[in-house]
PDB file of N, CA and C in Angstrom:
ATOM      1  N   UNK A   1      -7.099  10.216  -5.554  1.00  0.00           N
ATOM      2  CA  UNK A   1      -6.946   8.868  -5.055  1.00  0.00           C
ATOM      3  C   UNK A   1      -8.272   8.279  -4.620  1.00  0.00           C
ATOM      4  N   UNK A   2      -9.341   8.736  -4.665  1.00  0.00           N
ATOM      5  CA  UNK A   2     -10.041   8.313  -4.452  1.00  0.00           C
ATOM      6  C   UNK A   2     -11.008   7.395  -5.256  1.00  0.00           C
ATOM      7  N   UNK A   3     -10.893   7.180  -6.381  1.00  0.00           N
ATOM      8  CA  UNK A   3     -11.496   6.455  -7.459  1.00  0.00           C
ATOM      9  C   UNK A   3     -10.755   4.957  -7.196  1.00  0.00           C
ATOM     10  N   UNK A   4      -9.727   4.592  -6.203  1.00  0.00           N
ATOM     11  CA  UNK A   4      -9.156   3.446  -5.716  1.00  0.00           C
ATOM     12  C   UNK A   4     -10.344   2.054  -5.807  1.00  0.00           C
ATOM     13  N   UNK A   5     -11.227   2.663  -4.998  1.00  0.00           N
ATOM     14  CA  UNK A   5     -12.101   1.157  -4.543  1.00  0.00           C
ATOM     15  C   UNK A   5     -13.376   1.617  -5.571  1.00  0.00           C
ATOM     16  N   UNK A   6     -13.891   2.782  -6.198  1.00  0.00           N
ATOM     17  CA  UNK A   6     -14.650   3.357  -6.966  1.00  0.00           C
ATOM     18  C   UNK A   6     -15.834   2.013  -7.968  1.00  0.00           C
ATOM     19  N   UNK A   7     -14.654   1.468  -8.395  1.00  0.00           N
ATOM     20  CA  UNK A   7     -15.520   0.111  -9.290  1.00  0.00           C
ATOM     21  C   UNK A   7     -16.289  -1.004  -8.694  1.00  0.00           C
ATOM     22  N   UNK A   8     -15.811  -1.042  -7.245  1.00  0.00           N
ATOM     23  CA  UNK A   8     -16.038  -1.774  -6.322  1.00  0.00           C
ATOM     24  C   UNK A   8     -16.824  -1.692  -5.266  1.00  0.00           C
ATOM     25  N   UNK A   9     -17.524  -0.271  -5.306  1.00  0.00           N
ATOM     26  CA  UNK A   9     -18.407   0.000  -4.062  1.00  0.00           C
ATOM     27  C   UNK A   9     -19.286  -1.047  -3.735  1.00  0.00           C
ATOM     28  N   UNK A  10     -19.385  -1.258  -2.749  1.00  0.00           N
ATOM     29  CA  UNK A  10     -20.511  -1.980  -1.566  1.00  0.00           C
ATOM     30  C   UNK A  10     -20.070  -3.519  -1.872  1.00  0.00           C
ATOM     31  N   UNK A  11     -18.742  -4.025  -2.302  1.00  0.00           N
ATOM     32  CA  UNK A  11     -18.389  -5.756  -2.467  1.00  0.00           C
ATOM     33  C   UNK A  11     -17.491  -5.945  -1.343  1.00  0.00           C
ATOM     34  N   UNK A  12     -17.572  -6.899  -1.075  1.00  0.00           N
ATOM     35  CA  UNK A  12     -16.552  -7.328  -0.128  1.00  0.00           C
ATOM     36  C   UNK A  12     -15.830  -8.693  -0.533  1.00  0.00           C
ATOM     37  N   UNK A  13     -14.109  -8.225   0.146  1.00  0.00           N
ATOM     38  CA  UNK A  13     -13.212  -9.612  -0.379  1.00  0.00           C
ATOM     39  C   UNK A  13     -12.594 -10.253   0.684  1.00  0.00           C
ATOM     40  N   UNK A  14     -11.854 -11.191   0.391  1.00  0.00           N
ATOM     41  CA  UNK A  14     -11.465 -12.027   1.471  1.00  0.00           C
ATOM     42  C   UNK A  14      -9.670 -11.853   1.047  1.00  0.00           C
ATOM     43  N   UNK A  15      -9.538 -10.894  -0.275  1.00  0.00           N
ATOM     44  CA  UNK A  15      -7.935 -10.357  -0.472  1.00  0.00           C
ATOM     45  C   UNK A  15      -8.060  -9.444  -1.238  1.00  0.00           C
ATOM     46  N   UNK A  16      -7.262  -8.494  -0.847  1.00  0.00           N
ATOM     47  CA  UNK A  16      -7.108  -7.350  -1.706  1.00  0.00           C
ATOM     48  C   UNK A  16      -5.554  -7.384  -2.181  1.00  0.00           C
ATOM     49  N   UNK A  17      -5.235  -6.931  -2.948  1.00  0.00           N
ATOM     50  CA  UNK A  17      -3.555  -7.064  -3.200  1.00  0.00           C
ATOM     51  C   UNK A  17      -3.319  -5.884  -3.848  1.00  0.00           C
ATOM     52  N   UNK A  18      -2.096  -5.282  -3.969  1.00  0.00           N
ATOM     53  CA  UNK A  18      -1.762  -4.139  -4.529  1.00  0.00           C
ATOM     54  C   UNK A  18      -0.401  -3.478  -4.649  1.00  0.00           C
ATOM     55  N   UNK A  19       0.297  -3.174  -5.707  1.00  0.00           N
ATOM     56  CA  UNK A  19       1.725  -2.515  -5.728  1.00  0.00           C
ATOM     57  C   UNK A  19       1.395  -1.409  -6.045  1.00  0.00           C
ATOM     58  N   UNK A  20       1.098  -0.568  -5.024  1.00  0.00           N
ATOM     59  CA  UNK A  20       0.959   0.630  -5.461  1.00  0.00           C
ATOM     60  C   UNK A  20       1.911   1.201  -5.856  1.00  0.00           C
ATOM     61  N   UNK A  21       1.406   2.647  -6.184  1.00  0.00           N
ATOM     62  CA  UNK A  21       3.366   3.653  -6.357  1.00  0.00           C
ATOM     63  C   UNK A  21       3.506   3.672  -4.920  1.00  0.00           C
ATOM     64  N   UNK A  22       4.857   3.728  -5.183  1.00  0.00           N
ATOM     65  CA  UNK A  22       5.566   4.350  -3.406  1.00  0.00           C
ATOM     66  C   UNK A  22       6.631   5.518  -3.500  1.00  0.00           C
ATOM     67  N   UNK A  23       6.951   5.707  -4.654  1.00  0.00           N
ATOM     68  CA  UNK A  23       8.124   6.906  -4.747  1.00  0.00           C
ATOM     69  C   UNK A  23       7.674   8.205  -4.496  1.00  0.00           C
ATOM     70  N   UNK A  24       8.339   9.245  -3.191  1.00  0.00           N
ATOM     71  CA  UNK A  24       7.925  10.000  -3.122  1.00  0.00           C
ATOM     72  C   UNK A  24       8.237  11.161  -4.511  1.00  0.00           C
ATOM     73  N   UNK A  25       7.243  12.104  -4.236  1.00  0.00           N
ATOM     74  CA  UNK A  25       7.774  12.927  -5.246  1.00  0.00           C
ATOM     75  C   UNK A  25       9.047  14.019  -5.639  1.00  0.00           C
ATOM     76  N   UNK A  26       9.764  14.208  -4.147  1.00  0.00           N
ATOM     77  CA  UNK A  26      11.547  14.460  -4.359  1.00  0.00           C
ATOM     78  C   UNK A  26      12.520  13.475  -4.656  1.00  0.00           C
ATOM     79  N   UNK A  27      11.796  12.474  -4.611  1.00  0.00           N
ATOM     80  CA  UNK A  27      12.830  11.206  -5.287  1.00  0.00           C
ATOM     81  C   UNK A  27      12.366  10.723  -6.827  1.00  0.00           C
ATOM     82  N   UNK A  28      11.400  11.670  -6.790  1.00  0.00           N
ATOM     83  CA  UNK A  28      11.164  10.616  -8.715  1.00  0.00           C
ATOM     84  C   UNK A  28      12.800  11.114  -9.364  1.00  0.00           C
ATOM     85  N   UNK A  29      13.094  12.450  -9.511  1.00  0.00           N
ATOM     86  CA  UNK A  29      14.274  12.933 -10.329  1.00  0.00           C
ATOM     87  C   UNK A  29      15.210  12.234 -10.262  1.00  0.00           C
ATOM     88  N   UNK A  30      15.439  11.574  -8.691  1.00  0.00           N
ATOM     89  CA  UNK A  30      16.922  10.800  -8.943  1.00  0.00           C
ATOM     90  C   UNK A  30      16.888   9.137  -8.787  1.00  0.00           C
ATOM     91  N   UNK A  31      15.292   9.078  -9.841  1.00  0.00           N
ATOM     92  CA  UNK A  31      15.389   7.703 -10.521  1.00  0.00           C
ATOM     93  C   UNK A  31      16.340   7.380 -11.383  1.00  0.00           C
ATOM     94  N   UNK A  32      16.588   5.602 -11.334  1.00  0.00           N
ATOM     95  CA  UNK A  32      17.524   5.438 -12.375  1.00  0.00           C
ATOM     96  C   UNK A  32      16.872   5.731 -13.483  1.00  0.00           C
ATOM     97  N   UNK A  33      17.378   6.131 -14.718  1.00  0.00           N
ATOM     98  CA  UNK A  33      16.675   6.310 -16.013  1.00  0.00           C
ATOM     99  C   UNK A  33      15.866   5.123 -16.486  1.00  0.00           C
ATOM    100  N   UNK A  34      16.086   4.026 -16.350  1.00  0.00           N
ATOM    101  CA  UNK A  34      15.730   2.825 -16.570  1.00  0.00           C
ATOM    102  C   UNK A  34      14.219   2.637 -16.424  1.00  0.00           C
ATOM    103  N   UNK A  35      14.147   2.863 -14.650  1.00  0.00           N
ATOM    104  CA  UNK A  35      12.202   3.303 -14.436  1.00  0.00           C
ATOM    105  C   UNK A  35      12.149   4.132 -14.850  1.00  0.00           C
ATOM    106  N   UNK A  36      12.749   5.814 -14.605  1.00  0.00           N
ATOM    107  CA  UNK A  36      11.517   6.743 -14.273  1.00  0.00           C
ATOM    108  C   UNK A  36      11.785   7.263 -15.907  1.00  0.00           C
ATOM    109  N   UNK A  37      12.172   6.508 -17.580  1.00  0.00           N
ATOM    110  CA  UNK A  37      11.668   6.611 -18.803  1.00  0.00           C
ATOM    111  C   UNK A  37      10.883   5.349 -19.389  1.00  0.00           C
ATOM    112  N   UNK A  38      10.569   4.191 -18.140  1.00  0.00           N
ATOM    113  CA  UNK A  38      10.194   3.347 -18.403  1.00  0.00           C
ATOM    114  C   UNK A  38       8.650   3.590 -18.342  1.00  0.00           C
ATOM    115  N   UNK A  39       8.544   3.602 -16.960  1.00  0.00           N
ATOM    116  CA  UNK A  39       7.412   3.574 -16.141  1.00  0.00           C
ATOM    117  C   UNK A  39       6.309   5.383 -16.186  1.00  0.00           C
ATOM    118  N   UNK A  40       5.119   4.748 -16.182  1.00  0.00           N
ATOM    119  CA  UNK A  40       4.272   6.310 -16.501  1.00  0.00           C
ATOM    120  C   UNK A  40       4.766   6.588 -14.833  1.00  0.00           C
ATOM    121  N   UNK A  41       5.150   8.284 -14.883  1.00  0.00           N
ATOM    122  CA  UNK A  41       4.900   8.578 -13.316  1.00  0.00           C
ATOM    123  C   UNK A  41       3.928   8.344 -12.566  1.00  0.00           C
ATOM    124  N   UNK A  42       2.621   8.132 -12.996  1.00  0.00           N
ATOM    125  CA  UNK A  42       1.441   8.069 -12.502  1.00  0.00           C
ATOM    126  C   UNK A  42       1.860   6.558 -11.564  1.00  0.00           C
ATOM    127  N   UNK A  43       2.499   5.796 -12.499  1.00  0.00           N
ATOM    128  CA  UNK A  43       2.545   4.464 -11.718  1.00  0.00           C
ATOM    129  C   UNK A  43       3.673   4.301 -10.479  1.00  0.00           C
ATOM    130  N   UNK A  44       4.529   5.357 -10.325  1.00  0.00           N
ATOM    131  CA  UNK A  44       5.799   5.768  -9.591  1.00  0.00           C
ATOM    132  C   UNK A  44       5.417   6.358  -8.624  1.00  0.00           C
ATOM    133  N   UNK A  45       5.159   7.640  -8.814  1.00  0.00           N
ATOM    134  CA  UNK A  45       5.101   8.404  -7.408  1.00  0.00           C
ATOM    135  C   UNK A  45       3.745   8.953  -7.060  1.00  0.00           C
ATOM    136  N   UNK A  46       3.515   8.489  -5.352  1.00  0.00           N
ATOM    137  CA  UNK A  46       2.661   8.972  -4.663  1.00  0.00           C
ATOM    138  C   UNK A  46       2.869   9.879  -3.708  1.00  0.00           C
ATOM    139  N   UNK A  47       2.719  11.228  -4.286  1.00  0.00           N
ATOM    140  CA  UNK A  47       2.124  11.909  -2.899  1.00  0.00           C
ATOM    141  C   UNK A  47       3.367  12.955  -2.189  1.00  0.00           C
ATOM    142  N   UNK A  48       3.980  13.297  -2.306  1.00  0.00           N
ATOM    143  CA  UNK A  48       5.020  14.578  -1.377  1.00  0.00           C
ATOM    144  C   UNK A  48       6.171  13.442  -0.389  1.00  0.00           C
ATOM    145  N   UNK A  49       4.945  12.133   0.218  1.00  0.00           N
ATOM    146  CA  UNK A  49       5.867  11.476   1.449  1.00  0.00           C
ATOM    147  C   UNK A  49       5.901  10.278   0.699  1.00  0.00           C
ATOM    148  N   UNK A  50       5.556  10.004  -0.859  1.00  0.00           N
ATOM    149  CA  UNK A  50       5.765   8.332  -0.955  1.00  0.00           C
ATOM    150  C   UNK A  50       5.099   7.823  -0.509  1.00  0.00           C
ATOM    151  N   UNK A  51       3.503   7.922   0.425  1.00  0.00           N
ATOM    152  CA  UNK A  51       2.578   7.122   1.229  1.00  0.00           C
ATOM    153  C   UNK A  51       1.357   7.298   0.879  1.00  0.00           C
ATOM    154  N   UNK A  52       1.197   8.231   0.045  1.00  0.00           N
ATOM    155  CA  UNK A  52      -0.311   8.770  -0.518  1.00  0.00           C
ATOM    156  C   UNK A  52      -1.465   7.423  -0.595  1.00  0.00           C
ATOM    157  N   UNK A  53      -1.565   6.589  -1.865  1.00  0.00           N
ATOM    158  CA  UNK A  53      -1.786   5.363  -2.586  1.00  0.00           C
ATOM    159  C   UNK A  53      -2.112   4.637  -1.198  1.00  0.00           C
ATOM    160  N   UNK A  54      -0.981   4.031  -0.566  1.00  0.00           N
ATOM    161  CA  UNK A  54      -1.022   3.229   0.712  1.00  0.00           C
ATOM    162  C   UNK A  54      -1.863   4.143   1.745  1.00  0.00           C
ATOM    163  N   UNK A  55      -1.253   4.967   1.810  1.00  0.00           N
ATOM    164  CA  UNK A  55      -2.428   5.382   2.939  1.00  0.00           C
ATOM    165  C   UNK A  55      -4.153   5.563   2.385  1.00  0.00           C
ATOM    166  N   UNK A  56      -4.451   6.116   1.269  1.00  0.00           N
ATOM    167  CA  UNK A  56      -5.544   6.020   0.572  1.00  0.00           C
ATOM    168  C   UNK A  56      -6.172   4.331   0.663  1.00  0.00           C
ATOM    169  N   UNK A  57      -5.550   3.340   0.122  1.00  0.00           N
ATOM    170  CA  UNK A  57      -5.820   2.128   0.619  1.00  0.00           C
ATOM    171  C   UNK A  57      -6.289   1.235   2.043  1.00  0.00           C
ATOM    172  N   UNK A  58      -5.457   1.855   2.731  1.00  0.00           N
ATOM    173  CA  UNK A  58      -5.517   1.535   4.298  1.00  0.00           C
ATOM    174  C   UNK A  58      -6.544   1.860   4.926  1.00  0.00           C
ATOM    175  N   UNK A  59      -6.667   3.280   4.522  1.00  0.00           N
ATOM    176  CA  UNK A  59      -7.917   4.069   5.504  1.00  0.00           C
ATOM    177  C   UNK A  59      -9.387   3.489   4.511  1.00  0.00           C
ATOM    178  N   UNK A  60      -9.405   2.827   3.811  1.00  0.00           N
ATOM    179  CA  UNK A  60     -10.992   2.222   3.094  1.00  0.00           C
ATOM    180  C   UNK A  60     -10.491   0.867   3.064  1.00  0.00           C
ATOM    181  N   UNK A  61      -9.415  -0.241   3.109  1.00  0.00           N
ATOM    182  CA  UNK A  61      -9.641  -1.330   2.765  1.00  0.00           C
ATOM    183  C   UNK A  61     -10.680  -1.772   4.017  1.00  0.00           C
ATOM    184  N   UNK A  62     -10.699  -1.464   4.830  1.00  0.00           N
ATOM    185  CA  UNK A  62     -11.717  -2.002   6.024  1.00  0.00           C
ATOM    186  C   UNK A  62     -12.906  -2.285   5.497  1.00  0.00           C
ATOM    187  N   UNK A  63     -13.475  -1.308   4.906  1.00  0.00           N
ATOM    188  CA  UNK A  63     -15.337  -1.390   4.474  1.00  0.00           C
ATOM    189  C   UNK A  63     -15.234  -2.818   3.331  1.00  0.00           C
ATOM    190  N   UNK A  64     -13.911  -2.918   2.712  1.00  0.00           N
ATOM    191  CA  UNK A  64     -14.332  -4.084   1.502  1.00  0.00           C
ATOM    192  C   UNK A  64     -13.281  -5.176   1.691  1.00  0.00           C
ATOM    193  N   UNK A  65     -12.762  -5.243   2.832  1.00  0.00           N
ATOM    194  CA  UNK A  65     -12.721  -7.118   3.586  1.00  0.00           C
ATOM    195  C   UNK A  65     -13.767  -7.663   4.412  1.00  0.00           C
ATOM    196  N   UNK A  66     -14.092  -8.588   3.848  1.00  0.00           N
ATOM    197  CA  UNK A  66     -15.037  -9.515   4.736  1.00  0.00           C
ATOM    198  C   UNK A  66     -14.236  -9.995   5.674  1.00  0.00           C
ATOM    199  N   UNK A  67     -14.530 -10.496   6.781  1.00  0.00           N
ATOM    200  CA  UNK A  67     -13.680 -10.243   8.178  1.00  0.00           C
ATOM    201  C   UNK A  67     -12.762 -11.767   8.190  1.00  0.00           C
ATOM    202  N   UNK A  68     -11.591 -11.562   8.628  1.00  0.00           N
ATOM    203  CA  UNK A  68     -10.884 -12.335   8.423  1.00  0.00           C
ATOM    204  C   UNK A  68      -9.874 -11.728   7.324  1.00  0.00           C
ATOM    205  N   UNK A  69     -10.168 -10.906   6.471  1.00  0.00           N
ATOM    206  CA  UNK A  69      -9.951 -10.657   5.066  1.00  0.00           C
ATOM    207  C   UNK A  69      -8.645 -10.127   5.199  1.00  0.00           C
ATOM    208  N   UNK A  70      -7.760 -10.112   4.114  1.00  0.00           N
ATOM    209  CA  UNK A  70      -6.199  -9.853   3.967  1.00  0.00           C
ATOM    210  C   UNK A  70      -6.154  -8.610   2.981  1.00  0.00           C
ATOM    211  N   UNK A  71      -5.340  -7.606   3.795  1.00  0.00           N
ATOM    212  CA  UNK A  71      -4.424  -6.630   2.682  1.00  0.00           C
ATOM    213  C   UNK A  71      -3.140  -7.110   2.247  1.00  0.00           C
ATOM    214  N   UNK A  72      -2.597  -7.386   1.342  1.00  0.00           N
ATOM    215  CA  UNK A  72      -1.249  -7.430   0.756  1.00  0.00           C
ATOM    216  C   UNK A  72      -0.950  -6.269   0.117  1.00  0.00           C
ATOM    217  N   UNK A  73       0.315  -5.539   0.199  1.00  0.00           N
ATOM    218  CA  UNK A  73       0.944  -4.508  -0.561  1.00  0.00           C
ATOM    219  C   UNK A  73       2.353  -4.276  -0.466  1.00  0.00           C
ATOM    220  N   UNK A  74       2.952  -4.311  -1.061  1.00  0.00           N
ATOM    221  CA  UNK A  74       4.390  -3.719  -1.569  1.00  0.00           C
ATOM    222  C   UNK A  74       4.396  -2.283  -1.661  1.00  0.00           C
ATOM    223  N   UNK A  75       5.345  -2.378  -0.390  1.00  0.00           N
ATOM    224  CA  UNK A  75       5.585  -1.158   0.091  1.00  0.00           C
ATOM    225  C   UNK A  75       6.854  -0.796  -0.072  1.00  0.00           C
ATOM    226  N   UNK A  76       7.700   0.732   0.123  1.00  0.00           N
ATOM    227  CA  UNK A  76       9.067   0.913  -0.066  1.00  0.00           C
ATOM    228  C   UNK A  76       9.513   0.381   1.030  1.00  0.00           C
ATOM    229  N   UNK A  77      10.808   0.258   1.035  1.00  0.00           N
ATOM    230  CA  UNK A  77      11.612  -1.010   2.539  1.00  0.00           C
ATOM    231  C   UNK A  77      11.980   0.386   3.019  1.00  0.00           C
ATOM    232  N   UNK A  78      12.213   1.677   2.539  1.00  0.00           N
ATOM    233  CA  UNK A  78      12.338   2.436   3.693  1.00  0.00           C
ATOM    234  C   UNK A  78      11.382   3.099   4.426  1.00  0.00           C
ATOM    235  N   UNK A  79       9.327   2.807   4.267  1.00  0.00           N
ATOM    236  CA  UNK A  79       9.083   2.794   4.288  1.00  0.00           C
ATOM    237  C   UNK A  79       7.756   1.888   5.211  1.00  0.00           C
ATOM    238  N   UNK A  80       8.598   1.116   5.144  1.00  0.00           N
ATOM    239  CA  UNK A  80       7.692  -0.329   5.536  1.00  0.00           C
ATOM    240  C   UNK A  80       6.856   0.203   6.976  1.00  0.00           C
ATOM    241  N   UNK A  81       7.661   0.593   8.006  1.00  0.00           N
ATOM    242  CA  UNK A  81       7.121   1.254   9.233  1.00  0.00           C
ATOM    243  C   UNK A  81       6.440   2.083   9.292  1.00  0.00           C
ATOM    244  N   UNK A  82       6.898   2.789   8.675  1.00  0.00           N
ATOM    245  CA  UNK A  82       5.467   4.231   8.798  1.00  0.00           C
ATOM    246  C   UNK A  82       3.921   3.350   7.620  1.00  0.00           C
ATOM    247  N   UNK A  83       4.604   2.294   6.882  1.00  0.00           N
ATOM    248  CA  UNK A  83       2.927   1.882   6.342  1.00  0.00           C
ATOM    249  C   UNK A  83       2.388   1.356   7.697  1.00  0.00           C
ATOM    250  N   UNK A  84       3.398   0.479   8.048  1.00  0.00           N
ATOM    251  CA  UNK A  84       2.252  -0.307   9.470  1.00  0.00           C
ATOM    252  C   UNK A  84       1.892   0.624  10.088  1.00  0.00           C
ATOM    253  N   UNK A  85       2.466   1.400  10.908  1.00  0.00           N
ATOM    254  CA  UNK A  85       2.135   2.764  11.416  1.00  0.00           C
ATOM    255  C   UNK A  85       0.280   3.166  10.797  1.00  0.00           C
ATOM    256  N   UNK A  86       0.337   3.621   9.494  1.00  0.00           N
ATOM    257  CA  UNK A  86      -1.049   3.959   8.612  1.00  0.00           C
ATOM    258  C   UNK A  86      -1.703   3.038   8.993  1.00  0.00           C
ATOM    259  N   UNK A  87      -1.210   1.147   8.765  1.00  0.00           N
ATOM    260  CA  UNK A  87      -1.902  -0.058   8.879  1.00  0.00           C
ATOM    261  C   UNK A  87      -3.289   0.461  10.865  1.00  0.00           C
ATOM    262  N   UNK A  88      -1.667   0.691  11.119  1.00  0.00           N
ATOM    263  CA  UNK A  88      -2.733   0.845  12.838  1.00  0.00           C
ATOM    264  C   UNK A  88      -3.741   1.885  12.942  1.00  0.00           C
ATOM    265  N   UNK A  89      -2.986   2.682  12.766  1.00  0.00           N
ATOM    266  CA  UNK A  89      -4.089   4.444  12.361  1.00  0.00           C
ATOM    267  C   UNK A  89      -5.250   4.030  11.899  1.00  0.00           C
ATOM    268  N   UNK A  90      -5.006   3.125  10.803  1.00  0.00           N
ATOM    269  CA  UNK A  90      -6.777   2.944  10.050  1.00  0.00           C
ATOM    270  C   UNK A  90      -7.265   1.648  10.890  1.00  0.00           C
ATOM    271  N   UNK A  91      -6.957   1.490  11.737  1.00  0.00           N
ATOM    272  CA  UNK A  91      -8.153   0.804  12.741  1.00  0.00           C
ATOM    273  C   UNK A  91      -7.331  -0.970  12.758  1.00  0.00           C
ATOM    274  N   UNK A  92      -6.526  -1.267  11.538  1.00  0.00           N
ATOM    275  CA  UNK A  92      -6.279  -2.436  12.118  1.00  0.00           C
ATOM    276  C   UNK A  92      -4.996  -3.356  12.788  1.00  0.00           C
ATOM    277  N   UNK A  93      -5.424  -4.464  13.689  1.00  0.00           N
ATOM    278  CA  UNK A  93      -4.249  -4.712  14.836  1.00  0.00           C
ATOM    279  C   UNK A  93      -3.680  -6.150  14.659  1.00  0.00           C
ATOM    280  N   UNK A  94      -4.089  -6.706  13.233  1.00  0.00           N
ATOM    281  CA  UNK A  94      -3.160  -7.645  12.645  1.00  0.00           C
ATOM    282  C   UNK A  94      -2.324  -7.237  11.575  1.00  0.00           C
ATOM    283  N   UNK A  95      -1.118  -6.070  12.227  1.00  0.00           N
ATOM    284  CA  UNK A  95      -0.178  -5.905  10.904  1.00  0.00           C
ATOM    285  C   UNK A  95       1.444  -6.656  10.986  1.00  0.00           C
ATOM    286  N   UNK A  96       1.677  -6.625   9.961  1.00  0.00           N
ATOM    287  CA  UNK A  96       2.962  -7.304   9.823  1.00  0.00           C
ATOM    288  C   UNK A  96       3.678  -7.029   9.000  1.00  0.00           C
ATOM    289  N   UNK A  97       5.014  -7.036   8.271  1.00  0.00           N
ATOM    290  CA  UNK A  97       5.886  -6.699   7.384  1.00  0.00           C
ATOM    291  C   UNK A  97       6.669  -7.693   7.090  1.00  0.00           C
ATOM    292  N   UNK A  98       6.886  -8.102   5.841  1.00  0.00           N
ATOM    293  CA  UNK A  98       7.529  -9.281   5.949  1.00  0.00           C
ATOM    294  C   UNK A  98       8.683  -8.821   4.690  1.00  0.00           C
ATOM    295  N   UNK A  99       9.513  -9.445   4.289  1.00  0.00           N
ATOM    296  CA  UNK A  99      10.664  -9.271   3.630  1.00  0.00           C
ATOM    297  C   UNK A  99      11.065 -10.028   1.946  1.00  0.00           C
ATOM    298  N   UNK A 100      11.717  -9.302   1.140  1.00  0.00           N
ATOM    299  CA  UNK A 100      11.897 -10.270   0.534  1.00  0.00           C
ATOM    300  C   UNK A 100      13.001 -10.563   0.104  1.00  0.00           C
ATOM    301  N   UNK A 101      12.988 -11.150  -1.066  1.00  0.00           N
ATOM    302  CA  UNK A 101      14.370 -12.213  -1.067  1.00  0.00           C
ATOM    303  C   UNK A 101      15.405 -11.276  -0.740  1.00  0.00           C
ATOM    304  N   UNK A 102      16.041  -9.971  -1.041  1.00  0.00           N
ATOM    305  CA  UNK A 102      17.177  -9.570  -0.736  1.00  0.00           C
ATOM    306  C   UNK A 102      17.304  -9.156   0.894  1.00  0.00           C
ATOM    307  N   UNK A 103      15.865  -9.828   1.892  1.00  0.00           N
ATOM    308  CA  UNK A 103      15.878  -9.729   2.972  1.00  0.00           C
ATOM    309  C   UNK A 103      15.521  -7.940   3.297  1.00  0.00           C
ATOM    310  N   UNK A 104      14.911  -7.164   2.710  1.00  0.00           N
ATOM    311  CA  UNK A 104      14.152  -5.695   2.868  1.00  0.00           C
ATOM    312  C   UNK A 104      13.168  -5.527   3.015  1.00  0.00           C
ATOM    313  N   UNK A 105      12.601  -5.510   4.131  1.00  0.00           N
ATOM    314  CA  UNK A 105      10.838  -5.372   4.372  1.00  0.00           C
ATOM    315  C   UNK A 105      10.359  -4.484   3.572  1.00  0.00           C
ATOM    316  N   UNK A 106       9.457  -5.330   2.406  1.00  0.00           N
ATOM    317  CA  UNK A 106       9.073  -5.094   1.561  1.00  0.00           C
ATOM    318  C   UNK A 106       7.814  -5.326   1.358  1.00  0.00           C
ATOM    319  N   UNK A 107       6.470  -6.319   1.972  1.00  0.00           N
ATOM    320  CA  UNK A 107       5.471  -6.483   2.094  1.00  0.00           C
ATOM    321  C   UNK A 107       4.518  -6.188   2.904  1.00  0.00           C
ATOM    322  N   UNK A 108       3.569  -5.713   3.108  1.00  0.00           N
ATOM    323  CA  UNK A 108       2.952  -4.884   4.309  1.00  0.00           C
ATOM    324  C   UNK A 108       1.664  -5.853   3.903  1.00  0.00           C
ATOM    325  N   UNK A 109       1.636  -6.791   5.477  1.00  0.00           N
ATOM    326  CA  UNK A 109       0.097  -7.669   5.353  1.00  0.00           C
ATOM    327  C   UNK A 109      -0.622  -7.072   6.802  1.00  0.00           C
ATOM    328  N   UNK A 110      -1.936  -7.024   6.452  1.00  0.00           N
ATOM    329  CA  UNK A 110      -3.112  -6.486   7.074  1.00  0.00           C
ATOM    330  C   UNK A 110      -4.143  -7.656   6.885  1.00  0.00           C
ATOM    331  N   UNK A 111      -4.577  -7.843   8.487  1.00  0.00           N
ATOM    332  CA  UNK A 111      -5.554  -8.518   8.531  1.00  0.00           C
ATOM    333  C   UNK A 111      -6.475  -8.038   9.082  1.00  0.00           C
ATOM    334  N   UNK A 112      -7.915  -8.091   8.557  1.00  0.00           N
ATOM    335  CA  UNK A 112      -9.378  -7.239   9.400  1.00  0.00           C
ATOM    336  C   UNK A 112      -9.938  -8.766  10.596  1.00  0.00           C
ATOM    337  N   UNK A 113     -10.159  -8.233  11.133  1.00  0.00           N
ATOM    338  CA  UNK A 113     -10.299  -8.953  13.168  1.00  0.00           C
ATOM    339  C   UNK A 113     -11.670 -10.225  12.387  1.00  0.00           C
ATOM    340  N   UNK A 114     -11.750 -10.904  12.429  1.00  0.00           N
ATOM    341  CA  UNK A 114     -13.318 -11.744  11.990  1.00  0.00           C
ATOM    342  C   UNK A 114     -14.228 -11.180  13.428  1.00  0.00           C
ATOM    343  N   UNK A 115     -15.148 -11.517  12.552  1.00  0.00           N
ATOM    344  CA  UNK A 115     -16.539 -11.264  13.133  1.00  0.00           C
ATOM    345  C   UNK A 115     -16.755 -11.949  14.718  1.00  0.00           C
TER     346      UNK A 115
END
């Protein structure tokens, strides 16, 4: 996971955005067939807890927002808490979760503090 920000060393943004995978890896098997013969696993599952990707993200988006700067990510809705949770761990104290249309906190926004 670390080749994440790799192309990008030393830039800074004012948004980062990202759907990472979120499926942990005891739940890829009892995908519907639909994704998990659709979709490469690579793009499905992160990590033993489903948080790998996101947490890999979290703990470096800091160095490449310019301040003020926004994380967006789609996160699992059973999930959503323990990302903010990571969100705080990696240093930042504008997090939020917001929902979507079927009303399932599903978006995990991060803001870095301005200068």
């Amino acid at each position: 996971l670390g080749h994440l920000f790799e192309p990008v060393v030393g830039e800074r943004f004012d948004l980062i955005v990202s759907n990472p995978p979120y499926i942990a890896e005891p739940e890829y098997a009892e995908l519907d067939p639909g994704v998990r013969d659709f979709e490469p696993r690579e793009a499905l599952v992160s990590g033993p807890d489903g948080l790998a990707h996101t947490r890999a993200i979290l703990e470096r988006a800091g160095e490449y927002l310019a301040p003020g700067g926004l994380v967006a990510l789609e996160v699992d809705s059973r999930r959503a808490e323990q990302s903010a949770g990571l969100a705080w761990v990696s240093g930042f104290r504008d997090v939020r979760v917001e929902r979507d249309v079927f009303d399932r906190p599903r978006f995990l926004l991060v803001r870095k503090e301005r200068a």
